[in-house]
PDB file of N, CA and C in Angstrom:
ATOM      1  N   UNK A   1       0.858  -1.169   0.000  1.00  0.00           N
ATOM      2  CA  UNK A   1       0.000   0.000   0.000  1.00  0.00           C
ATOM      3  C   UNK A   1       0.910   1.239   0.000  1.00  0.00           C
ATOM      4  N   UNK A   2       0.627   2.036  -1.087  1.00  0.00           N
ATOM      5  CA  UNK A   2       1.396   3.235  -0.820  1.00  0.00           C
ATOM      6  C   UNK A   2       1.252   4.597  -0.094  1.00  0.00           C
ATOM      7  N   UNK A   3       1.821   5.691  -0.216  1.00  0.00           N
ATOM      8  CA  UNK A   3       1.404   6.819   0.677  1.00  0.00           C
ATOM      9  C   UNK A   3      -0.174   7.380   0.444  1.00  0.00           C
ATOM     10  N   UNK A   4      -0.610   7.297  -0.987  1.00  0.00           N
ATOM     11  CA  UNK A   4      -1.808   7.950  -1.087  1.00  0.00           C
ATOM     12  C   UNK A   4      -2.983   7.149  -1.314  1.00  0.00           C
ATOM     13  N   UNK A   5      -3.204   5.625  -0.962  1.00  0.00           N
ATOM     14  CA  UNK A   5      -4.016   4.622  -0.493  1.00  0.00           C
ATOM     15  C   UNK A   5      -3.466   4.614   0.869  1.00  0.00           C
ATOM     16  N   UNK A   6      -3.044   4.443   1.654  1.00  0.00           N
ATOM     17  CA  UNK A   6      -2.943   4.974   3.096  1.00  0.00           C
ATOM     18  C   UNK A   6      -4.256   6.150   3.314  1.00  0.00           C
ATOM     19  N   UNK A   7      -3.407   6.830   3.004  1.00  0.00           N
ATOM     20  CA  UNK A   7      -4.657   8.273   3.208  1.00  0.00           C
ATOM     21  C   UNK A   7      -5.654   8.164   3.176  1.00  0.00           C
ATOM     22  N   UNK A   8      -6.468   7.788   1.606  1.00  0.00           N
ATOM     23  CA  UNK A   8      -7.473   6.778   1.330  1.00  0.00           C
ATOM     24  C   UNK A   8      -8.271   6.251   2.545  1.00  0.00           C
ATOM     25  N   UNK A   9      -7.588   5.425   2.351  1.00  0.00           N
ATOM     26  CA  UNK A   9      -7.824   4.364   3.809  1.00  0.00           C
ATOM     27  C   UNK A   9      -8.340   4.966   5.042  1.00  0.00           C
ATOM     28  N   UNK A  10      -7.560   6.091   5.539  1.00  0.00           N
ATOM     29  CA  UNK A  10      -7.816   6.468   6.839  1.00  0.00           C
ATOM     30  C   UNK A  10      -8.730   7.628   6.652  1.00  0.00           C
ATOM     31  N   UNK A  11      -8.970   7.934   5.655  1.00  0.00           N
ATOM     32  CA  UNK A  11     -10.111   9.260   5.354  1.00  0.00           C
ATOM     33  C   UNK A  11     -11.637   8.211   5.112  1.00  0.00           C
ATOM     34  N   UNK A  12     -11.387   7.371   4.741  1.00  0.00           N
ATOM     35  CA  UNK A  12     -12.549   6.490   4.851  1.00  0.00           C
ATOM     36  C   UNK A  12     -13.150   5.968   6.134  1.00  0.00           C
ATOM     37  N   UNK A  13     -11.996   5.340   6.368  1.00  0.00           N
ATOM     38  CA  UNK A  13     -12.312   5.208   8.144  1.00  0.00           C
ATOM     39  C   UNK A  13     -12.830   6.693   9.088  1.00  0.00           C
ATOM     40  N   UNK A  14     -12.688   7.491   9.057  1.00  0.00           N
ATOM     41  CA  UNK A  14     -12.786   8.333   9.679  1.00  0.00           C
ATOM     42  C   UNK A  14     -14.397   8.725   8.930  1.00  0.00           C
ATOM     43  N   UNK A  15     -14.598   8.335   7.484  1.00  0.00           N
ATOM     44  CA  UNK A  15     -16.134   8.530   7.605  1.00  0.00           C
ATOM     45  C   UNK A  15     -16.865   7.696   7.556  1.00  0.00           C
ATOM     46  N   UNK A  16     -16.468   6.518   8.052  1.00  0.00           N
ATOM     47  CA  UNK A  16     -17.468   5.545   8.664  1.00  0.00           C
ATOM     48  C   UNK A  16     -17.341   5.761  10.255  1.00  0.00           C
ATOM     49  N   UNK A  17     -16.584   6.076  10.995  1.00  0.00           N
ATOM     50  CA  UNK A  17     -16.701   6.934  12.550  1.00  0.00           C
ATOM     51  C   UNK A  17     -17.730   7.875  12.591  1.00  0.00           C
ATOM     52  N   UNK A  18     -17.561   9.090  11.429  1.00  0.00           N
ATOM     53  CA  UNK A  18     -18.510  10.088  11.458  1.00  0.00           C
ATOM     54  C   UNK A  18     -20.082   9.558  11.390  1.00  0.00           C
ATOM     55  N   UNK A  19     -20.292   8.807   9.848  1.00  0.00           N
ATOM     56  CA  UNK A  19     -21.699   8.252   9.839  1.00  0.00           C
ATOM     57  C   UNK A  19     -21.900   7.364  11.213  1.00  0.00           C
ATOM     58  N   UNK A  20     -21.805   7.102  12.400  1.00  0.00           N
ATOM     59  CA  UNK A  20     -21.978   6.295  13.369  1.00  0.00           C
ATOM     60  C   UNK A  20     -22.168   7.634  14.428  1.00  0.00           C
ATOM     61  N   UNK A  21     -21.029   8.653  14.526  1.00  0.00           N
ATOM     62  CA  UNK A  21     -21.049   9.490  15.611  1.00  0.00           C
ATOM     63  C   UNK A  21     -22.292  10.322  15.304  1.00  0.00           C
ATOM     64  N   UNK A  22     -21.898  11.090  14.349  1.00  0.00           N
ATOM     65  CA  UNK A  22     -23.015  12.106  14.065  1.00  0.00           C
ATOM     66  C   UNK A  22     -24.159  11.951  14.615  1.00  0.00           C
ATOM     67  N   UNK A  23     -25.112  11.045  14.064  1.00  0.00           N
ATOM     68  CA  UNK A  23     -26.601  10.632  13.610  1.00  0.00           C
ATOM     69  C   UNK A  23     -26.985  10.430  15.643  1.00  0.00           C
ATOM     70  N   UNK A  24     -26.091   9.705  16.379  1.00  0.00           N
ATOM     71  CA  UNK A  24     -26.561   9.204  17.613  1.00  0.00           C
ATOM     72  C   UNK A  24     -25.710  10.410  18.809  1.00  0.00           C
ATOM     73  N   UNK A  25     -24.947  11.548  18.043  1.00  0.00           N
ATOM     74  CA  UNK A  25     -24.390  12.449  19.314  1.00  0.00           C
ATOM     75  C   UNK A  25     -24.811  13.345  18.919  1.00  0.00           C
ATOM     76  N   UNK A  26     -24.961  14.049  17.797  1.00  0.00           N
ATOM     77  CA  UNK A  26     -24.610  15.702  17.574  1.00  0.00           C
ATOM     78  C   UNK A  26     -26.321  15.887  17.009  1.00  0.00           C
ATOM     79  N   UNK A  27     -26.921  14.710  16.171  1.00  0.00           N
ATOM     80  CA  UNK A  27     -28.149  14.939  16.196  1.00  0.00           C
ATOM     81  C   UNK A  27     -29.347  14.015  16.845  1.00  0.00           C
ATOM     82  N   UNK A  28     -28.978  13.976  18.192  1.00  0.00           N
ATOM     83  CA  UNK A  28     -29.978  12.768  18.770  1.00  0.00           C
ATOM     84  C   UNK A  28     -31.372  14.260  18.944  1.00  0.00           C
ATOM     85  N   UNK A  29     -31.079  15.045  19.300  1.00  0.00           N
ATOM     86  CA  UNK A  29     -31.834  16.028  20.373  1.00  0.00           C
ATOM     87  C   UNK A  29     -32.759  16.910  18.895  1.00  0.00           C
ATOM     88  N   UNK A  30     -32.435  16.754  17.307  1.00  0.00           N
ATOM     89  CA  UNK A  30     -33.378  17.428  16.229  1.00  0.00           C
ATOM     90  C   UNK A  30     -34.158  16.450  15.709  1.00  0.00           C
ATOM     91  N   UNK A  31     -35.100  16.999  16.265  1.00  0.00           N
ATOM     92  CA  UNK A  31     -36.464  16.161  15.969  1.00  0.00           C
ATOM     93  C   UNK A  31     -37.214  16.308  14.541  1.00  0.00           C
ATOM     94  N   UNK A  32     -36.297  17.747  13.888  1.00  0.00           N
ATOM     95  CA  UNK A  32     -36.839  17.673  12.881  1.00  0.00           C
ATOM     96  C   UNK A  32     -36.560  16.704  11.611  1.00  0.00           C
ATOM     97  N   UNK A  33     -37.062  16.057  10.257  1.00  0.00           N
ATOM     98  CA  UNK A  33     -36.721  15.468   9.585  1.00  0.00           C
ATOM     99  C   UNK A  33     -35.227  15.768   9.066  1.00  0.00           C
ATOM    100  N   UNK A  34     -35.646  16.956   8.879  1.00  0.00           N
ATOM    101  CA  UNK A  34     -34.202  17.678   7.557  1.00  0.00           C
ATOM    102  C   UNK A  34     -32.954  17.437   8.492  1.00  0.00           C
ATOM    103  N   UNK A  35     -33.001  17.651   9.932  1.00  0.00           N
ATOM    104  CA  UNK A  35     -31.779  17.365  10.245  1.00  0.00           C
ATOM    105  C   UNK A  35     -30.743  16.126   9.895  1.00  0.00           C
ATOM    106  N   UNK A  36     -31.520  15.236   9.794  1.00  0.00           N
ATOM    107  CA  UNK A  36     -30.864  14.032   9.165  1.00  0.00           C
ATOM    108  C   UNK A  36     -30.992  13.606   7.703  1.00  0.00           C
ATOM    109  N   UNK A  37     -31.748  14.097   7.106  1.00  0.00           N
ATOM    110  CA  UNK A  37     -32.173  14.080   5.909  1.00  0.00           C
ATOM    111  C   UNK A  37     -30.694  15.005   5.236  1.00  0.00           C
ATOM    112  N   UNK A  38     -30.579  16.257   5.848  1.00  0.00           N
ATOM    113  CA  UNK A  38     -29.732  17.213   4.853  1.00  0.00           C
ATOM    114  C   UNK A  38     -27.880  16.398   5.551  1.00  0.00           C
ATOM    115  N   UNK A  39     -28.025  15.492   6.898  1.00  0.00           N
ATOM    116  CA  UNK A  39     -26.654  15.223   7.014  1.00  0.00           C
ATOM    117  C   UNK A  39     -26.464  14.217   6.127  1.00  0.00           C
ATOM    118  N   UNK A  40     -27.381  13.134   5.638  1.00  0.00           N
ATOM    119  CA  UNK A  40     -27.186  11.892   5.359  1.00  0.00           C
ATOM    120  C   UNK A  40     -26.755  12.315   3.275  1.00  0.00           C
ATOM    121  N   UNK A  41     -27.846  13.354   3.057  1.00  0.00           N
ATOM    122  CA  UNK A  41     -27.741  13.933   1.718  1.00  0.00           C
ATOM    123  C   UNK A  41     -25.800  13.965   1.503  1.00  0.00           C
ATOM    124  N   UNK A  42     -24.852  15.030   2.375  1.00  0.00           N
ATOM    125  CA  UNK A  42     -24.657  15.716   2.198  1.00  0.00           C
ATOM    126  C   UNK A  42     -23.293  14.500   2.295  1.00  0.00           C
ATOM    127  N   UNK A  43     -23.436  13.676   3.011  1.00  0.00           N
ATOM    128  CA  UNK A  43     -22.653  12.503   3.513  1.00  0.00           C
ATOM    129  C   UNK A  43     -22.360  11.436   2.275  1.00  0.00           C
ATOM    130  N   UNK A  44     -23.637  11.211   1.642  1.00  0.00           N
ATOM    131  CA  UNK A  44     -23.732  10.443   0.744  1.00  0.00           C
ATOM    132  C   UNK A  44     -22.787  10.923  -0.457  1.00  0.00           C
ATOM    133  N   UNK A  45     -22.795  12.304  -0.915  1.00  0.00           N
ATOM    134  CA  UNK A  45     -22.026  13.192  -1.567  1.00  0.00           C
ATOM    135  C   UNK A  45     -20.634  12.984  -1.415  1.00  0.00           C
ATOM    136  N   UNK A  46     -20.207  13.030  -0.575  1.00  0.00           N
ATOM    137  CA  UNK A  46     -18.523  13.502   0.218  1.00  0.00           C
ATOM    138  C   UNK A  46     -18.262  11.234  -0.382  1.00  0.00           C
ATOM    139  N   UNK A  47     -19.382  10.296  -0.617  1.00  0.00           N
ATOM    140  CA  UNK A  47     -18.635   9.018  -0.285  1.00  0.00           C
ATOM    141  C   UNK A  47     -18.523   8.720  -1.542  1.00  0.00           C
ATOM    142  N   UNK A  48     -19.698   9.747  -2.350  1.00  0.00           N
ATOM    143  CA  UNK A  48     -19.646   9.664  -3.706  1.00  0.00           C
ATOM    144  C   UNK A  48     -18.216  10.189  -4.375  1.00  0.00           C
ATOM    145  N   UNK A  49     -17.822  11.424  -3.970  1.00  0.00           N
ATOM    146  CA  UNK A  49     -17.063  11.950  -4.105  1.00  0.00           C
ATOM    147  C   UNK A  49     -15.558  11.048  -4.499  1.00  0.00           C
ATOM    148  N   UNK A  50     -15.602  10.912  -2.988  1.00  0.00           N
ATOM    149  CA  UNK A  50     -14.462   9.871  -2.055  1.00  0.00           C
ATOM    150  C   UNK A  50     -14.529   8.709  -3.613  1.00  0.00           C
ATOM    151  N   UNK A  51     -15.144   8.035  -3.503  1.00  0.00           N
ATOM    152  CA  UNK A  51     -15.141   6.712  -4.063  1.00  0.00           C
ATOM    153  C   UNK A  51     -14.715   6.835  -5.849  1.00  0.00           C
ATOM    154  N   UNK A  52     -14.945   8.231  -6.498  1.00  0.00           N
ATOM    155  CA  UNK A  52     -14.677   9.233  -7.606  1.00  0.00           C
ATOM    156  C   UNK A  52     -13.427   9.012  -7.724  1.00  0.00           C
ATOM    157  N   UNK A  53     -12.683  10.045  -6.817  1.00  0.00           N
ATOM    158  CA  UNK A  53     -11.210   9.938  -6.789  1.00  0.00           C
ATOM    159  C   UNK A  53     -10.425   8.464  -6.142  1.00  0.00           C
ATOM    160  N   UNK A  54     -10.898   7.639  -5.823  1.00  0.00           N
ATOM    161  CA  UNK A  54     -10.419   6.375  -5.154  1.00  0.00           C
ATOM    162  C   UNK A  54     -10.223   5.817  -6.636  1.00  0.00           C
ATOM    163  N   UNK A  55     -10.631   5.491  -7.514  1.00  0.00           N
ATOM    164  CA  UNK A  55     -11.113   4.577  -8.620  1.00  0.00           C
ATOM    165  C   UNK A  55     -10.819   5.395  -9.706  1.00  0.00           C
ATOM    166  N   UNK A  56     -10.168   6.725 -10.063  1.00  0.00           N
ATOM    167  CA  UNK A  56     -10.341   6.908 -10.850  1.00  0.00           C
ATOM    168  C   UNK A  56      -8.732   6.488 -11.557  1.00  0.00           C
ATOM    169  N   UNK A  57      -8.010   6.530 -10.707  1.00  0.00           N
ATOM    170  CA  UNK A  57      -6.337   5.974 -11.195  1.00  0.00           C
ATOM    171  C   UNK A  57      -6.402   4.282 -11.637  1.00  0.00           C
ATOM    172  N   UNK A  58      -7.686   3.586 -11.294  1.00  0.00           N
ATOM    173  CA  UNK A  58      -7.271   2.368 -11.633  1.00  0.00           C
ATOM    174  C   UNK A  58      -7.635   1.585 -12.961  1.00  0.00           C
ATOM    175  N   UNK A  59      -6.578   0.765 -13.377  1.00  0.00           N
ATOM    176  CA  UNK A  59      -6.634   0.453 -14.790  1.00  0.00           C
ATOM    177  C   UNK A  59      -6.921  -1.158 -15.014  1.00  0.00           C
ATOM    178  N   UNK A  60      -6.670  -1.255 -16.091  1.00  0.00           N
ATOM    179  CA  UNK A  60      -7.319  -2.860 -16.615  1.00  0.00           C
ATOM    180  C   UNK A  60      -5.784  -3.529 -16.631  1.00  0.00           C
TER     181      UNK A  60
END
C-alpha cells in the first residue's frame, strides 16, 4: 500500500466513525426530519465523491 491509499484508507475510516457518531451524538436532540435528511444527503455526496477519486487511477 502506498502513501496515497494509506490516506485513502484512513479518510474512509474516519467517515465511517462520522456516519456512526453524528446521527446518535450531535443529532440525537433534532427532531426535525431535515436534520438528518440534509446530514445523510450531504454525507452520501462527500462518499460519492471519495469513491470518484479512489477509482479513478485504476486500470485494466
Amino acid at each position: 500500500m502506498n502513501k496515497s491509499e494509506a490516506r485513502w484508507a484512513v479518510f474512509l475510516v474516519i467517515l465511517m466513525v462520522l456516519a456512526y457518531v453524528v446521527p446518535y451524538t450531535l443529532l440525537t436532540n433534532v427532531d426535525a426530519w431535515y436534520g438528518s435528511f440534509l446530514f445523510w444527503s450531504i454525507f452520501g455526496l462527500v462518499i460519492i465523491v471519495a469513491n470518484v477519486f479512489i477509482t479513478i487511477k485504476w486500470s485494466d
